[in-house]
C-alpha atoms as a PDB file:
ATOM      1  CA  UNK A   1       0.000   0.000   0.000  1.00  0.00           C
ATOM      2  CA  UNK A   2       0.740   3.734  -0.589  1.00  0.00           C
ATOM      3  CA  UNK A   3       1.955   6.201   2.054  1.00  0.00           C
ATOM      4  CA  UNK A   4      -0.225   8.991   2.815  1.00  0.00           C
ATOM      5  CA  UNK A   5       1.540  12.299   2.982  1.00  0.00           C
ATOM      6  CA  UNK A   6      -0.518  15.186   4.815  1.00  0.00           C
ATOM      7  CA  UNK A   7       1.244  18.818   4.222  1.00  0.00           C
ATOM      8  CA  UNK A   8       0.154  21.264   6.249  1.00  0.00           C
ATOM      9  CA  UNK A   9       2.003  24.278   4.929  1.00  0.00           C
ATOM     10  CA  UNK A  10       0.031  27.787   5.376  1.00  0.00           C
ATOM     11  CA  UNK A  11       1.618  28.840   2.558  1.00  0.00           C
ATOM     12  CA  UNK A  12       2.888  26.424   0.458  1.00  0.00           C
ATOM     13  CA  UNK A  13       3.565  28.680  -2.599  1.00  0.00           C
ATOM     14  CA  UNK A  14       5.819  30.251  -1.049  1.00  0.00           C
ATOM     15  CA  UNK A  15       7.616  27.669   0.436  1.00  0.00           C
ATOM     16  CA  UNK A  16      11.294  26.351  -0.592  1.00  0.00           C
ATOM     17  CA  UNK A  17      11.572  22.988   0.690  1.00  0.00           C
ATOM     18  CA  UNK A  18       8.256  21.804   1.467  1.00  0.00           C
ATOM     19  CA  UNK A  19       6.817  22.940  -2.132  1.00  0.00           C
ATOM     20  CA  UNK A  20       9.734  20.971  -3.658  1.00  0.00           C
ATOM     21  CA  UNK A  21       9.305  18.149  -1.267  1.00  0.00           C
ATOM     22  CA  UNK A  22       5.486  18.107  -2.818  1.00  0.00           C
ATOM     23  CA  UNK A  23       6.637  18.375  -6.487  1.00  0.00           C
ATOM     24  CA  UNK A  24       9.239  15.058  -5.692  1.00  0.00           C
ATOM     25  CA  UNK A  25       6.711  13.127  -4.098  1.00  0.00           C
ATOM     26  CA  UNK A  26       4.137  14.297  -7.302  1.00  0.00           C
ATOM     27  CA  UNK A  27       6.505  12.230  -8.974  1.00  0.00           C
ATOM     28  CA  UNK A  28       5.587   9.021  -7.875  1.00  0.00           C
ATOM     29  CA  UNK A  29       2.129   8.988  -7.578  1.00  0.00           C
ATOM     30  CA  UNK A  30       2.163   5.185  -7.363  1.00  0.00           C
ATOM     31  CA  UNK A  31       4.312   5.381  -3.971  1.00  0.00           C
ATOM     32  CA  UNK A  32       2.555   8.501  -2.620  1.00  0.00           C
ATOM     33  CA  UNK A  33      -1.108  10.100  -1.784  1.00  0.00           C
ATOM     34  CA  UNK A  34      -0.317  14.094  -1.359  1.00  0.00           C
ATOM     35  CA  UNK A  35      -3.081  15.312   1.132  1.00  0.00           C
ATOM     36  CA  UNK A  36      -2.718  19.284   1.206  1.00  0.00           C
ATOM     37  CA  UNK A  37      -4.358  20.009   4.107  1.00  0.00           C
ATOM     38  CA  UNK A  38      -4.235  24.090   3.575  1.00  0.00           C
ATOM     39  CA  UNK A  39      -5.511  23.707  -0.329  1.00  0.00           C
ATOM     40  CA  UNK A  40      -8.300  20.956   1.016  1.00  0.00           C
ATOM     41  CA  UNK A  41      -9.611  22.641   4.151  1.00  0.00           C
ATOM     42  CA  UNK A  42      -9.111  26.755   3.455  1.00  0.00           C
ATOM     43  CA  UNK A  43     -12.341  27.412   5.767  1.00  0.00           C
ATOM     44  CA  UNK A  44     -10.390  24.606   8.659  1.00  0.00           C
ATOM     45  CA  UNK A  45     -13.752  22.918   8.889  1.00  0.00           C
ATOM     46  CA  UNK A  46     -12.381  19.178   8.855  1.00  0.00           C
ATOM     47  CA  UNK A  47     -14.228  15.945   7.116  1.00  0.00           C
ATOM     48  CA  UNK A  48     -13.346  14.007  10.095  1.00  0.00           C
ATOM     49  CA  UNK A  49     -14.899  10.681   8.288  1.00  0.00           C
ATOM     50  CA  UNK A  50     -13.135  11.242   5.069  1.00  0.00           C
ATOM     51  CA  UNK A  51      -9.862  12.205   6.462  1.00  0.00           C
ATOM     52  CA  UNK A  52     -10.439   9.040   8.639  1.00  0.00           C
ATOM     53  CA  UNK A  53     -10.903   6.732   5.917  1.00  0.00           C
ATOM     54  CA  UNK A  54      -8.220   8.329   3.884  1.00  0.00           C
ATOM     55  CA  UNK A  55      -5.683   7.029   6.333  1.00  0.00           C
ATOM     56  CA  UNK A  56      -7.301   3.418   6.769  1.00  0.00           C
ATOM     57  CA  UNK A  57      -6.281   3.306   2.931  1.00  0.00           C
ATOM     58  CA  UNK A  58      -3.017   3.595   3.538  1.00  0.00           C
ATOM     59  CA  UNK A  59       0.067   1.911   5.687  1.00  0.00           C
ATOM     60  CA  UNK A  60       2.107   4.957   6.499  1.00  0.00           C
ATOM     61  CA  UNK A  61       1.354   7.895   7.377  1.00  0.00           C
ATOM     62  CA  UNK A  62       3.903  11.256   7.340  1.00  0.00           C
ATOM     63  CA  UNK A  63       3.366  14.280   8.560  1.00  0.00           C
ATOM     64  CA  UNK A  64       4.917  16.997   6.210  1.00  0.00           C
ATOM     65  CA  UNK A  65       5.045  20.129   7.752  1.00  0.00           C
ATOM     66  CA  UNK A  66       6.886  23.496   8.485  1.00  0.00           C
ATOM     67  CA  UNK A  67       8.073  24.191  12.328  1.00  0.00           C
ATOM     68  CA  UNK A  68       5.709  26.803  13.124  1.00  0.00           C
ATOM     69  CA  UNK A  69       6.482  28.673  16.298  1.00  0.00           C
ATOM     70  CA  UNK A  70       8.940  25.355  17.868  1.00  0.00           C
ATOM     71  CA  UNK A  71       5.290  23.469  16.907  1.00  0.00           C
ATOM     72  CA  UNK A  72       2.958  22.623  13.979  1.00  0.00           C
ATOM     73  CA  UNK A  73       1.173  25.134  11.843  1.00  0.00           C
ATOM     74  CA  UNK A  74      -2.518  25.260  13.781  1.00  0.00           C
ATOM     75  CA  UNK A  75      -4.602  23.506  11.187  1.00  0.00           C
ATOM     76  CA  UNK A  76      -2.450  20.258  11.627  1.00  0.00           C
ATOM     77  CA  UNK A  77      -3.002  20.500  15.173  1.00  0.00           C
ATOM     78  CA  UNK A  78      -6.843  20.863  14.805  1.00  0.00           C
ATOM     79  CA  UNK A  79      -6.547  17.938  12.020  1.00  0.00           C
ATOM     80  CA  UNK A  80      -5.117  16.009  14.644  1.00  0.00           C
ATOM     81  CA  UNK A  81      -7.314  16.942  17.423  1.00  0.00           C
ATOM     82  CA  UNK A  82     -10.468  16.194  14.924  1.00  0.00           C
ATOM     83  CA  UNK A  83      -9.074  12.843  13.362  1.00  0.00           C
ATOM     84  CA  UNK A  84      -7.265  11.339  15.922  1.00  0.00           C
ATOM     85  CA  UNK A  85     -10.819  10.511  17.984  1.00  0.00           C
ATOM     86  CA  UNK A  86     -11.606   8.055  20.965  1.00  0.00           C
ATOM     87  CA  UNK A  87     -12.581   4.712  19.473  1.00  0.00           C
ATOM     88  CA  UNK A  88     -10.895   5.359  16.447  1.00  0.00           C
ATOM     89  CA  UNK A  89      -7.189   6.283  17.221  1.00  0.00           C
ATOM     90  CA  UNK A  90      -7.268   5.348  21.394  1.00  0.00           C
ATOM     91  CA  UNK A  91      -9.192   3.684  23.733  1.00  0.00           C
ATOM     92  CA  UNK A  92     -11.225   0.425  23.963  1.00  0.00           C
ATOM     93  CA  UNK A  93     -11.940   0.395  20.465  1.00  0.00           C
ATOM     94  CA  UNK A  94      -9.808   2.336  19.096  1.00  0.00           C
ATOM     95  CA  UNK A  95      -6.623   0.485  17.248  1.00  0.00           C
ATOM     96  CA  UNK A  96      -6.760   2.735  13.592  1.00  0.00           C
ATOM     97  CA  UNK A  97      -3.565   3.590  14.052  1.00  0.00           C
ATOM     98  CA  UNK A  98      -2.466   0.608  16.199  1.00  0.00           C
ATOM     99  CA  UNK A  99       1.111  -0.644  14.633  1.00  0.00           C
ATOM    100  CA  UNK A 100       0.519   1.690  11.467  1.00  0.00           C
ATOM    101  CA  UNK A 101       4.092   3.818  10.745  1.00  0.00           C
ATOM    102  CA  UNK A 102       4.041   7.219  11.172  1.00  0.00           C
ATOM    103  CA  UNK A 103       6.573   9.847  11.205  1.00  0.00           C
ATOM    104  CA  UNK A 104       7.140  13.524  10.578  1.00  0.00           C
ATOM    105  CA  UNK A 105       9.090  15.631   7.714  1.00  0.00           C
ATOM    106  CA  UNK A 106      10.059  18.877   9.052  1.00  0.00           C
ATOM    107  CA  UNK A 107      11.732  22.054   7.570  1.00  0.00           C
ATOM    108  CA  UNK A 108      13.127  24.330  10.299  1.00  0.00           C
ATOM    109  CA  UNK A 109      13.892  27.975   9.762  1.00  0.00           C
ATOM    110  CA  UNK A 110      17.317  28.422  11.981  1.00  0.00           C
ATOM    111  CA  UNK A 111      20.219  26.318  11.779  1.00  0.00           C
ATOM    112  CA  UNK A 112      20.712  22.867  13.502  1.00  0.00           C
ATOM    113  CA  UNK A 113      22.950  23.987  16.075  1.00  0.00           C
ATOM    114  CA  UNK A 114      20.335  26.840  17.158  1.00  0.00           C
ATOM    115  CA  UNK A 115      18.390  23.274  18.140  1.00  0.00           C
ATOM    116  CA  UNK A 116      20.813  22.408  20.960  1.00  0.00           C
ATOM    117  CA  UNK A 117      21.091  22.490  24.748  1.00  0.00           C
ATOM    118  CA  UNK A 118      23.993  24.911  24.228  1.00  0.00           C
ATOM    119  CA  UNK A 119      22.365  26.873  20.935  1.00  0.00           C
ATOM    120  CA  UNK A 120      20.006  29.724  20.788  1.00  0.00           C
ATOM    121  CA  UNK A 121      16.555  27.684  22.224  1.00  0.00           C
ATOM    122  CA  UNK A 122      18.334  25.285  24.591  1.00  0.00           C
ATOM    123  CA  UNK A 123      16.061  22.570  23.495  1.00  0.00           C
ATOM    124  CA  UNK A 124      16.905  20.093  20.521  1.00  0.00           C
ATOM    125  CA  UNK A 125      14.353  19.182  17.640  1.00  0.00           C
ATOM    126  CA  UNK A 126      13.704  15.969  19.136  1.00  0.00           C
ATOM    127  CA  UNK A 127      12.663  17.275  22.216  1.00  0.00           C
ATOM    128  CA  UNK A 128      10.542  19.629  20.712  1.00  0.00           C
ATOM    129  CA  UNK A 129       8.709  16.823  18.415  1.00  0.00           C
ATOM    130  CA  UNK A 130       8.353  14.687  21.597  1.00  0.00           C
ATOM    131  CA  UNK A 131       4.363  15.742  22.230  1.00  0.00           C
ATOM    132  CA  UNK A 132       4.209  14.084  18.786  1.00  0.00           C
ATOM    133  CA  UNK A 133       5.507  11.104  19.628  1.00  0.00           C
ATOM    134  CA  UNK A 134       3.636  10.790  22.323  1.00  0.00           C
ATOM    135  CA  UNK A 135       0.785  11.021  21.074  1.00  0.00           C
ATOM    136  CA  UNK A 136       1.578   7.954  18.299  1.00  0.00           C
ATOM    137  CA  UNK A 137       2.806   5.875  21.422  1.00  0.00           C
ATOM    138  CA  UNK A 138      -0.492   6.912  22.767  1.00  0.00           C
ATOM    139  CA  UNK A 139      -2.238   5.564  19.633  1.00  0.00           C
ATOM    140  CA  UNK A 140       0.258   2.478  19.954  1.00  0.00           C
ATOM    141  CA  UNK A 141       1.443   3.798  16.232  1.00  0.00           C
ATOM    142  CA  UNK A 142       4.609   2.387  14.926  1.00  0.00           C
ATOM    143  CA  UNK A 143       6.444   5.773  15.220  1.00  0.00           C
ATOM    144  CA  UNK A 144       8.948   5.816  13.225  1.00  0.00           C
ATOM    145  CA  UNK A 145      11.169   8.942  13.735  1.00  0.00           C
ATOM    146  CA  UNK A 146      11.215  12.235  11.904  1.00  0.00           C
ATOM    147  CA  UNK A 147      13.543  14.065   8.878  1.00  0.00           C
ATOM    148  CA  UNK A 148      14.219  17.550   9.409  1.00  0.00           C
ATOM    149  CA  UNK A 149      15.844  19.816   6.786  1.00  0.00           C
ATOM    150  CA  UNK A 150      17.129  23.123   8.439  1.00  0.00           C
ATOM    151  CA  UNK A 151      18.334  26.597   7.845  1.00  0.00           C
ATOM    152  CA  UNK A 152      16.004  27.619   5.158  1.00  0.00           C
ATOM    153  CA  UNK A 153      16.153  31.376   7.012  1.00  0.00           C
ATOM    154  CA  UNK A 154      20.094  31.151   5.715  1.00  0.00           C
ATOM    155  CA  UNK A 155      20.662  31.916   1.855  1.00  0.00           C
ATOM    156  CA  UNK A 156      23.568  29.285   2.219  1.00  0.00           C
ATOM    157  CA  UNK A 157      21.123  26.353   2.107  1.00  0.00           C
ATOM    158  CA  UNK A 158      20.476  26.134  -1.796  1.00  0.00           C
ATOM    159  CA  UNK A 159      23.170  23.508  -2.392  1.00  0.00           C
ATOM    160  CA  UNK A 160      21.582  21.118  -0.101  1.00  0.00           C
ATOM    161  CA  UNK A 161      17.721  21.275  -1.363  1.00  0.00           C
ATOM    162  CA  UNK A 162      17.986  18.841  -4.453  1.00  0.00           C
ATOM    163  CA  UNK A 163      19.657  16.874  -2.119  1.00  0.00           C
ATOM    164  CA  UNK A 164      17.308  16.954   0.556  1.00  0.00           C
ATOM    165  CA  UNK A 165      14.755  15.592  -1.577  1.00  0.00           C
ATOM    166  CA  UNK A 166      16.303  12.553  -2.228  1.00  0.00           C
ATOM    167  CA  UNK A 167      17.383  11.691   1.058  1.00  0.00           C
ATOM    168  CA  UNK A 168      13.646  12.678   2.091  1.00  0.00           C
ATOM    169  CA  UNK A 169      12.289  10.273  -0.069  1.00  0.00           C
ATOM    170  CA  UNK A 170      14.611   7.538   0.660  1.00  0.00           C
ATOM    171  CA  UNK A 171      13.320   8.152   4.413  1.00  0.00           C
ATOM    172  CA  UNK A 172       9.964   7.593   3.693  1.00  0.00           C
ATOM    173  CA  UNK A 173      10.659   4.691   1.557  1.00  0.00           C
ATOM    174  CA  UNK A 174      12.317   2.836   4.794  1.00  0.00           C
ATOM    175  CA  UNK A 175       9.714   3.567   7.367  1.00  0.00           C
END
């Protein structure tokens, strides 16, 4: 089975490395499902059933999106607050996600070593993600880790996007 993408970029035309990230992934529609969550839901009023369903037709799951104030742009958090529901995600019944991989794709503004206990924000990207992973753990997911590309603020960065792509895809294709 595919893996579902969801990007949840406010402003994905504008966007560097998560609009090329899209275009890759476009590539290979047999290997991917791009769910735009921005293009899809503009008024943020969620199809909980459809979105729901959309994932049941999938094996993995990623979550594509920008780090948006050291978190996720809001309408992935409401999608996840709206999807993820009690009997369907957690709780007696609810084994959706049970064992499924996820993980996360992540462009981050500021350089990697701003992401340290010693940088600028004393806290690394993994510790950052962790309410993420907790939440798969939660949902007994099969969480599978995250990619991060950083520096996009820096105009040094160019060299590295073709390359991120590939390296991107080759994560997704070893969850």
């Amino acid at each position: 089975m595919k893996t579902l993408v969801i990007v949840a970029h406010p402003s994905i035309e504008t966007s560097v490395i998560n609009k090329l990230w899209v275009e890759e992934l476009k590539k290979n529609p047999e290997k991917y499902t791009i769910h735009e969550l921005y293009k899809v839901y503009p008024d943020g009023n969620i199809d909980v059933e459809k979105e729901q369903k959309l994932i049941e037709s999938h094996s993995n799951l990623v979550l594509q999106f920008p780090i948006y104030w050291f978190n996720c742009p809001p309408l992935l958090k409401k999608w996840l607050d709206d999807v993820f529901t009690y009997n369907w995600a957690y709780g007696s019944r609810g084994d959706k996600l049970k064992k499924r991989k996820i993980a996360l794709s992540v462009s981050a503004g500021i350089k990697k070593e701003d992401y340290s206990e010693a940088g600028r924000y004393h806290y690394t990207l993994e510790q950052i993600l962790v309410p993420f992973e907790i939440s798969f753990l939660y949902c007994e997911a099969d969480y599978r880790s995250f990619y991060a590309f950083y520096g996009t603020e820096n105009e040094k960065y160019s060299s590295e996007l073709e390359k991120s792509s590939q390296v991107y895809l080759n994560f997704i294709d070893n969850l």
